[in-house]
PDB file of N, CA and C in Angstrom:
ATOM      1  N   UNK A   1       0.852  -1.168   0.000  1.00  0.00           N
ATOM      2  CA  UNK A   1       0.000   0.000   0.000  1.00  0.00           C
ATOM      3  C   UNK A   1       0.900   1.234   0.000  1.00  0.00           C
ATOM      4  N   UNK A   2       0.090   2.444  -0.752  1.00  0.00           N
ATOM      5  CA  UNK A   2       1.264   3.947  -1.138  1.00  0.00           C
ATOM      6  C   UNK A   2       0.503   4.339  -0.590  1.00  0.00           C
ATOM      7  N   UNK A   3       1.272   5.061   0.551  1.00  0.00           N
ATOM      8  CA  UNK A   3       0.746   6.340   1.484  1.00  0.00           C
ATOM      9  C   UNK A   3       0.964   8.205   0.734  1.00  0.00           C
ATOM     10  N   UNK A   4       0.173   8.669   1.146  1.00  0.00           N
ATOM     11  CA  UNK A   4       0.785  10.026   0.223  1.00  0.00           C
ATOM     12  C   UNK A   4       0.091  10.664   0.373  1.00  0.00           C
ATOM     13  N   UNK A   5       0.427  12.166   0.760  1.00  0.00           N
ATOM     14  CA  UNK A   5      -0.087  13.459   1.310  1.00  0.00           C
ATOM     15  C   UNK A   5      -0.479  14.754   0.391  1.00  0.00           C
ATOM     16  N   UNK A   6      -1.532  14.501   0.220  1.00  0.00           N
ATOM     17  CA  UNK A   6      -2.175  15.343  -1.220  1.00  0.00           C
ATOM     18  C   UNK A   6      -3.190  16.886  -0.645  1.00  0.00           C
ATOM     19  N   UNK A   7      -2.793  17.854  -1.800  1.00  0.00           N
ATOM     20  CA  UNK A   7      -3.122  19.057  -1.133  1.00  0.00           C
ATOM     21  C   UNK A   7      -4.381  19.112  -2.051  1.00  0.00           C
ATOM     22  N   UNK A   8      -5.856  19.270  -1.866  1.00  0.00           N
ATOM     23  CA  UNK A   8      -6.974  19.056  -2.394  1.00  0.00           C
ATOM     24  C   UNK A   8      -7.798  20.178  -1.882  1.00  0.00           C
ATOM     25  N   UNK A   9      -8.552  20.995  -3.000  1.00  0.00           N
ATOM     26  CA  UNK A   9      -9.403  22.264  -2.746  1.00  0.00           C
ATOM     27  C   UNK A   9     -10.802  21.758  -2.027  1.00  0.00           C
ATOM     28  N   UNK A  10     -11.309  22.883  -1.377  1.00  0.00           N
ATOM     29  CA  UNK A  10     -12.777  22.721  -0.559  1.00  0.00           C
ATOM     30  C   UNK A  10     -13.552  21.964  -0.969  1.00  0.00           C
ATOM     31  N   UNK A  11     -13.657  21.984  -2.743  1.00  0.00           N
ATOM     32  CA  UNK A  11     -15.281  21.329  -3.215  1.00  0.00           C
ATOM     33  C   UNK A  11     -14.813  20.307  -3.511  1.00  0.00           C
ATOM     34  N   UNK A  12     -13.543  19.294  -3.922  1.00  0.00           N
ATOM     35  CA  UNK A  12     -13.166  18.360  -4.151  1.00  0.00           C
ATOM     36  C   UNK A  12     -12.714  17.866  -2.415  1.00  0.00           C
ATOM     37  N   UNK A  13     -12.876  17.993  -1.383  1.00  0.00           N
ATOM     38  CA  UNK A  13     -13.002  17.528   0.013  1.00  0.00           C
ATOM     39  C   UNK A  13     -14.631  17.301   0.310  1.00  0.00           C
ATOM     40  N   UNK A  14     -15.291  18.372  -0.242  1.00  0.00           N
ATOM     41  CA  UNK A  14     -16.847  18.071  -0.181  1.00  0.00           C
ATOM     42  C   UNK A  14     -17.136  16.724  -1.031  1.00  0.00           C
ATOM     43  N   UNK A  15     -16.802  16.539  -1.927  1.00  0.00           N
ATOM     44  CA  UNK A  15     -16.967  15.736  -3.131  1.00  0.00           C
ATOM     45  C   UNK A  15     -16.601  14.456  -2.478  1.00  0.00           C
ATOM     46  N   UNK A  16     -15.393  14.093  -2.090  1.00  0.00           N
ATOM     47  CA  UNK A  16     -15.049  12.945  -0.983  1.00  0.00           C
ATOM     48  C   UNK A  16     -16.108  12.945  -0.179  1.00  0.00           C
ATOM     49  N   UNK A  17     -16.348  13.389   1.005  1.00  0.00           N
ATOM     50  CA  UNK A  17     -17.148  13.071   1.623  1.00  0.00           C
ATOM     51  C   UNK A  17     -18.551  13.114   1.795  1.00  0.00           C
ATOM     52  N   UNK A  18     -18.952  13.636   0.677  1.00  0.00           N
ATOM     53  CA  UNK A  18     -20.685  12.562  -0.080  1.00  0.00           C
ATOM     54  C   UNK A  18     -19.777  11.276  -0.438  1.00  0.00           C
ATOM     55  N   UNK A  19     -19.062  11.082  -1.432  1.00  0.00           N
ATOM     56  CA  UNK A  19     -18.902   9.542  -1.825  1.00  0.00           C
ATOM     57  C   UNK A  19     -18.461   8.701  -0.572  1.00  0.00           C
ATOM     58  N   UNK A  20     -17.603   9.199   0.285  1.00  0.00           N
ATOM     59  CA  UNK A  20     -17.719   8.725   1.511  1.00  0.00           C
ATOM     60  C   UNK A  20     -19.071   8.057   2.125  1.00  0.00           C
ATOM     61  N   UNK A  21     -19.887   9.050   2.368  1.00  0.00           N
ATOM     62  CA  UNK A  21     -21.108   9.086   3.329  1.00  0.00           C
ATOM     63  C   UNK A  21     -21.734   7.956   2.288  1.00  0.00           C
ATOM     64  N   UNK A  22     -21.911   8.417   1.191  1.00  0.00           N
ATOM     65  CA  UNK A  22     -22.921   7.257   0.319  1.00  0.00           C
ATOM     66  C   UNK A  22     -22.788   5.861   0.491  1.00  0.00           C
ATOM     67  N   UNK A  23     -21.723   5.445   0.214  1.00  0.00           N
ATOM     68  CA  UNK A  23     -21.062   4.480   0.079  1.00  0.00           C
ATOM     69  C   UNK A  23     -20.440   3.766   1.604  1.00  0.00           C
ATOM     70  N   UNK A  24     -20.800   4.108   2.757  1.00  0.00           N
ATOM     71  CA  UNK A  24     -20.363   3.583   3.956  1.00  0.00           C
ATOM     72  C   UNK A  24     -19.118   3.768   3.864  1.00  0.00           C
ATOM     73  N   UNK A  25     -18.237   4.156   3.743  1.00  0.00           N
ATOM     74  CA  UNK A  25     -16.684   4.244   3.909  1.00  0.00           C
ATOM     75  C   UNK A  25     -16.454   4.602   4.786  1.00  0.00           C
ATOM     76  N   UNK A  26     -15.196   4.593   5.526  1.00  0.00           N
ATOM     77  CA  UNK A  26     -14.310   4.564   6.308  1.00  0.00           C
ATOM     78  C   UNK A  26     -13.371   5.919   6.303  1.00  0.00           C
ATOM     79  N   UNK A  27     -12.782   5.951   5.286  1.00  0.00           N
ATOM     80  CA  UNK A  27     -12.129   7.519   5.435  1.00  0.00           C
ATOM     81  C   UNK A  27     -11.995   7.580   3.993  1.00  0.00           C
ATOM     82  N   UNK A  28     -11.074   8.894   3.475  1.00  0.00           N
ATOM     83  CA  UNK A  28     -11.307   9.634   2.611  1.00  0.00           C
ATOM     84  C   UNK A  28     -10.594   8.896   1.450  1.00  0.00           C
ATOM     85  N   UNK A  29      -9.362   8.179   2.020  1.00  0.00           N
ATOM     86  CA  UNK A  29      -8.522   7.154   0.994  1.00  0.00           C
ATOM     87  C   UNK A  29      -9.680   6.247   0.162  1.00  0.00           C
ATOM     88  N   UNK A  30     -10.248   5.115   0.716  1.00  0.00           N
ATOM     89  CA  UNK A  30     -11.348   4.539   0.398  1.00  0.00           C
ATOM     90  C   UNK A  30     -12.182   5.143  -0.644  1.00  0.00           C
ATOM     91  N   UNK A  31     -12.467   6.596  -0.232  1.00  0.00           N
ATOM     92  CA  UNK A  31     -13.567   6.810  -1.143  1.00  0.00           C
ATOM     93  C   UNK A  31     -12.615   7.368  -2.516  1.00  0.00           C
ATOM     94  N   UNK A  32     -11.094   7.818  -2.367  1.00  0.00           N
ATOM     95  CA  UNK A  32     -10.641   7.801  -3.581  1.00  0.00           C
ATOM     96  C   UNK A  32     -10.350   6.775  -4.117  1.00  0.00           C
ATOM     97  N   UNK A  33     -10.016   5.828  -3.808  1.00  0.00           N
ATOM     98  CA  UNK A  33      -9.675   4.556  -4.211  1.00  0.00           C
ATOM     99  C   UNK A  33     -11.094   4.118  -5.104  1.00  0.00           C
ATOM    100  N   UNK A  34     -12.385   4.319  -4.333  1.00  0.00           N
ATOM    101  CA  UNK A  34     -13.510   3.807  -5.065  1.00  0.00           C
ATOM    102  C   UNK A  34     -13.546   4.615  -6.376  1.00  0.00           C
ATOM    103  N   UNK A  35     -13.585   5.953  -6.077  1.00  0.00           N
ATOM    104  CA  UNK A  35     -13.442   7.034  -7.740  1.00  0.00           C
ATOM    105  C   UNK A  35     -12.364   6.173  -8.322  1.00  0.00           C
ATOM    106  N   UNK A  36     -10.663   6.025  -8.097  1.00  0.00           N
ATOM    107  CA  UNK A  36     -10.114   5.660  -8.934  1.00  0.00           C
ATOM    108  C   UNK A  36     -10.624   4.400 -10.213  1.00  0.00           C
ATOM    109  N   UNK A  37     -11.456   3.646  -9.287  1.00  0.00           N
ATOM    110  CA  UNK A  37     -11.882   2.130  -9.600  1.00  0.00           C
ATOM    111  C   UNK A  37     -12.825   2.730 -10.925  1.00  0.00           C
ATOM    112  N   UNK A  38     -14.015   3.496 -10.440  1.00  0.00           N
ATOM    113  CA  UNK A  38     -14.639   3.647 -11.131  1.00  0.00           C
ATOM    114  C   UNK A  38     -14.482   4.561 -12.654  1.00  0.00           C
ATOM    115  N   UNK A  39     -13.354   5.200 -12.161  1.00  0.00           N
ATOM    116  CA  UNK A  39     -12.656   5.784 -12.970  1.00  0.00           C
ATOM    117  C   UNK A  39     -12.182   5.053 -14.328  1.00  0.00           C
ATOM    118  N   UNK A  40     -11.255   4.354 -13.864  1.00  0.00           N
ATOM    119  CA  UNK A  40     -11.060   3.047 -14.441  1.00  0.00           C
ATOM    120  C   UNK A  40     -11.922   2.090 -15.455  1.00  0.00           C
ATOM    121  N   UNK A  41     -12.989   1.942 -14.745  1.00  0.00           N
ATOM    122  CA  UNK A  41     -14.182   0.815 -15.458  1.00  0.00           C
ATOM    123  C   UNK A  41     -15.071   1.880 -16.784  1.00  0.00           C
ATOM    124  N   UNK A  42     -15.013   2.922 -16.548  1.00  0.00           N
ATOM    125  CA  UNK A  42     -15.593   4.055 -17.223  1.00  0.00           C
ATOM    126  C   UNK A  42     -15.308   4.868 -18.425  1.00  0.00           C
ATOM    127  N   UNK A  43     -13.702   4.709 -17.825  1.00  0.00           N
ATOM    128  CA  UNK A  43     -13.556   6.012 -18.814  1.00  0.00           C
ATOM    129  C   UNK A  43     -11.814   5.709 -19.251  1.00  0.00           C
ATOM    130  N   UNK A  44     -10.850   4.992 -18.749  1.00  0.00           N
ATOM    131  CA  UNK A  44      -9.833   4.275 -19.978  1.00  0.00           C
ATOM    132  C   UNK A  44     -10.277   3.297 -20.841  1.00  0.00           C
ATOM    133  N   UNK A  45      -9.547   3.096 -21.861  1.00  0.00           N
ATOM    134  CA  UNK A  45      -9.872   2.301 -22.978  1.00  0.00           C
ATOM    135  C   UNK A  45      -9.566   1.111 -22.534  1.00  0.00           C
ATOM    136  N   UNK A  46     -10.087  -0.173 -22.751  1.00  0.00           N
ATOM    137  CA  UNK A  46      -9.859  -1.173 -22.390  1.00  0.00           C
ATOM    138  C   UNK A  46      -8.293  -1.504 -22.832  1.00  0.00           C
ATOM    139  N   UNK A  47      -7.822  -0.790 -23.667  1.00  0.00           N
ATOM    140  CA  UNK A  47      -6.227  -1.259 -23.981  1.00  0.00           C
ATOM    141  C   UNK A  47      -5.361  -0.767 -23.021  1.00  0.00           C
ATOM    142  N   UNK A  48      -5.940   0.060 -22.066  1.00  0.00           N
ATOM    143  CA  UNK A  48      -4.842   0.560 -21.071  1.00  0.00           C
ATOM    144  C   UNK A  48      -5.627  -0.395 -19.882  1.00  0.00           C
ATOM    145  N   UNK A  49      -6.444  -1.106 -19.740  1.00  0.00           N
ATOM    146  CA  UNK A  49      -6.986  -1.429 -18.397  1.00  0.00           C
ATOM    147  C   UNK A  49      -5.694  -3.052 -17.949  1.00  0.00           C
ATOM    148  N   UNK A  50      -5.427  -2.887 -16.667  1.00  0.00           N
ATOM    149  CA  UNK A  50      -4.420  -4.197 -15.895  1.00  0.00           C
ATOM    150  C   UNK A  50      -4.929  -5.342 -16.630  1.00  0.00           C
ATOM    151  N   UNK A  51      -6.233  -5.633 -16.667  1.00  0.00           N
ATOM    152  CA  UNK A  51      -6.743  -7.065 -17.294  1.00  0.00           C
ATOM    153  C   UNK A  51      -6.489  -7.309 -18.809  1.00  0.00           C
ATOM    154  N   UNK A  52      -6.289  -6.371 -19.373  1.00  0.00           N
ATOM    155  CA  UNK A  52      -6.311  -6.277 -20.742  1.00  0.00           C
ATOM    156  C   UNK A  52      -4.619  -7.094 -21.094  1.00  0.00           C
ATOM    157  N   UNK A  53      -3.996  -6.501 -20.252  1.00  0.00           N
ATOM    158  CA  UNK A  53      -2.457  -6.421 -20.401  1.00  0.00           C
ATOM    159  C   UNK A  53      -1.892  -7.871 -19.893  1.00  0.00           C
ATOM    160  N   UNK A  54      -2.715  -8.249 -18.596  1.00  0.00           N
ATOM    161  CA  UNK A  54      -2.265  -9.972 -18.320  1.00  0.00           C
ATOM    162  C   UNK A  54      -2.992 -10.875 -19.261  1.00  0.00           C
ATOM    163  N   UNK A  55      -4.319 -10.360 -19.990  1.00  0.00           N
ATOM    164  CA  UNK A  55      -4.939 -11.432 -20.875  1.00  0.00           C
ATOM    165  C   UNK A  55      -3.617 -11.011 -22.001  1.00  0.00           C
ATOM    166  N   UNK A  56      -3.359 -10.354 -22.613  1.00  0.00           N
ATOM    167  CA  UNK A  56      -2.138 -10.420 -23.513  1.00  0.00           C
ATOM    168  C   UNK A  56      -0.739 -11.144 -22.979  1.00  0.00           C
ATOM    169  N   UNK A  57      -0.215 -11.196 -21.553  1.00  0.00           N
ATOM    170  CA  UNK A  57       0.821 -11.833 -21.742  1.00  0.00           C
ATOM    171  C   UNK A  57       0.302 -13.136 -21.383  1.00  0.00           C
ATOM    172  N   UNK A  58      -1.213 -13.794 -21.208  1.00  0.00           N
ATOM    173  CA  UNK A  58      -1.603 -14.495 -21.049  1.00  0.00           C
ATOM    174  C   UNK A  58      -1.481 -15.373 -22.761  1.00  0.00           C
ATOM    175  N   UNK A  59      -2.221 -14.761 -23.456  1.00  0.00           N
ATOM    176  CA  UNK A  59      -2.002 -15.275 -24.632  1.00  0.00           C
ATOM    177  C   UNK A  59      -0.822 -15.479 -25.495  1.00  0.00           C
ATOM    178  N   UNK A  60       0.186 -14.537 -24.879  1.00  0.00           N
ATOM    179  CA  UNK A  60       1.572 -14.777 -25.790  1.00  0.00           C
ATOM    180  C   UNK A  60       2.133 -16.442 -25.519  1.00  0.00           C
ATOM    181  N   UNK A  61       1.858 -17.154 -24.215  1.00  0.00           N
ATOM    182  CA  UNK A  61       2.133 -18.457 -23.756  1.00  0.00           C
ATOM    183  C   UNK A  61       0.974 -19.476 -24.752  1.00  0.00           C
ATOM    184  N   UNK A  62       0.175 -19.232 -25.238  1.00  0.00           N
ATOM    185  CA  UNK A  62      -0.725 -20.019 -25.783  1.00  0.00           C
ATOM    186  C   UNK A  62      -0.102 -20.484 -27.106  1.00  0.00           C
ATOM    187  N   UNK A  63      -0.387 -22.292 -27.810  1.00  0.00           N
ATOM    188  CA  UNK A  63       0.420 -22.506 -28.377  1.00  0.00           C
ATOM    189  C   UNK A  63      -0.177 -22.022 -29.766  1.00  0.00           C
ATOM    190  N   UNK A  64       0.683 -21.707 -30.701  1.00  0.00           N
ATOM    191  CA  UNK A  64       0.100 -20.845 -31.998  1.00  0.00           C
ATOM    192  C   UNK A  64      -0.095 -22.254 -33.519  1.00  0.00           C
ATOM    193  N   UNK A  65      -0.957 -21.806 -34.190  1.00  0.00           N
ATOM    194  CA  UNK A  65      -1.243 -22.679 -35.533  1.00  0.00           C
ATOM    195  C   UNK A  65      -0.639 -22.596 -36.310  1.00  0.00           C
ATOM    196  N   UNK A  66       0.267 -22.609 -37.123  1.00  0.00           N
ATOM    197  CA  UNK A  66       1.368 -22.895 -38.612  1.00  0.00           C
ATOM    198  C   UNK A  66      -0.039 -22.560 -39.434  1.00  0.00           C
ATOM    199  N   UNK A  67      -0.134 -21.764 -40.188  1.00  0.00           N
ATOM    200  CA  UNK A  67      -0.791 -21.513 -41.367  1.00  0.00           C
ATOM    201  C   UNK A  67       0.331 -21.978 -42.905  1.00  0.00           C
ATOM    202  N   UNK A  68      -0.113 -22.943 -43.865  1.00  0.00           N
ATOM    203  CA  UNK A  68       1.046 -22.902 -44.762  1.00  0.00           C
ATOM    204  C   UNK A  68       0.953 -21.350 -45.557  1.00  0.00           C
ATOM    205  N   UNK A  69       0.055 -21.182 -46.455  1.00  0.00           N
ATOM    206  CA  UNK A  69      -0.113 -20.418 -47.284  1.00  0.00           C
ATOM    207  C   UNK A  69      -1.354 -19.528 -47.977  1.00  0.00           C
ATOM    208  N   UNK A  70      -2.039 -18.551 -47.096  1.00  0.00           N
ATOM    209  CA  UNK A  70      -3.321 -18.069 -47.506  1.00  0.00           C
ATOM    210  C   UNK A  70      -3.834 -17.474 -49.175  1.00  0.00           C
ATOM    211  N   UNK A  71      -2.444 -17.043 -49.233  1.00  0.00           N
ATOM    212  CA  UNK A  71      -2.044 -16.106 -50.803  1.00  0.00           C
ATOM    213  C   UNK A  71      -2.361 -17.191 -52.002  1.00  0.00           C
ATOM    214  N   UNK A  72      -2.086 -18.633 -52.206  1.00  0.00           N
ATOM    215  CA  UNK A  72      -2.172 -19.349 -52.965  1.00  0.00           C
ATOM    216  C   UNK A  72      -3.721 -19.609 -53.392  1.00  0.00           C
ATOM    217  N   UNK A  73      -4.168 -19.800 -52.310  1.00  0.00           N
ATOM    218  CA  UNK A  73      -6.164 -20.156 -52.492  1.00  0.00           C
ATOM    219  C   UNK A  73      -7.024 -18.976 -52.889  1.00  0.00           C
ATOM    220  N   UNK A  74      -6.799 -17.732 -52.591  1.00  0.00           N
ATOM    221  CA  UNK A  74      -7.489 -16.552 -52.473  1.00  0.00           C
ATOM    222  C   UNK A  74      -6.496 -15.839 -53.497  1.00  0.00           C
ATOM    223  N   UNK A  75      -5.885 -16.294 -54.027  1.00  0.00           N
ATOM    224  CA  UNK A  75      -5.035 -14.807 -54.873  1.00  0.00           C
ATOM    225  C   UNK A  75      -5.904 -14.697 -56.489  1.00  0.00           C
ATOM    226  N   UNK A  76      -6.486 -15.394 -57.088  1.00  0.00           N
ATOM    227  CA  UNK A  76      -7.426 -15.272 -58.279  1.00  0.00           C
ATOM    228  C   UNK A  76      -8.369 -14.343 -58.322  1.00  0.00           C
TER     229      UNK A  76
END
C-alpha cells in the first residue's frame, strides 16, 4: 500500500465526503480509491486497463497454428 499526502481544494473535500457518506466508507482514501476504480471501469480504454495487459501476456504463452499459405487459395 502507497501512502501520500495530497493538497486538495474545498469542493473536491466536499466531493469525498458525499462519496464517503454514500457508500459507507471509512475515510477519505477509500472513497478515492472507489473514484479511482470507477474511474477506471468508465472512462480508460480497455487497452490501457491491468486485465487487458495480463490477458495479452496471457495469450503470448498459448500454443500458436502454422498456417502454410493463404495467398495461394485466395489470390485469383
Amino acid at each position: 500500500m502507497v501512502k501520500a499526502v495530497v493538497t486538495i481544494n474545498e469542493r473536491t473535500n466536499r466531493i469525498l465526503n458525499i462519496v464517503k457518506a454514500k457508500y459507507g466508507l471509512k475515510d477519505k482514501s477509500q472513497a478515492i480509491n472507489l473514484m479511482a476504480q470507477q474511474f477506471e471501469a468508465h472512462i480508460m480504454e480497455p487497452e490501457l486497463r491491468p486485465e487487458f495487459i495480463e490477458s495479452l501476456k496471457d495469450s503470448e504463452t498459448e500454443k500458436t497454428v502454422k498456417v502454410k499459405n493463404f495467398n495461394s487459395r485466395y489470390s485469383e
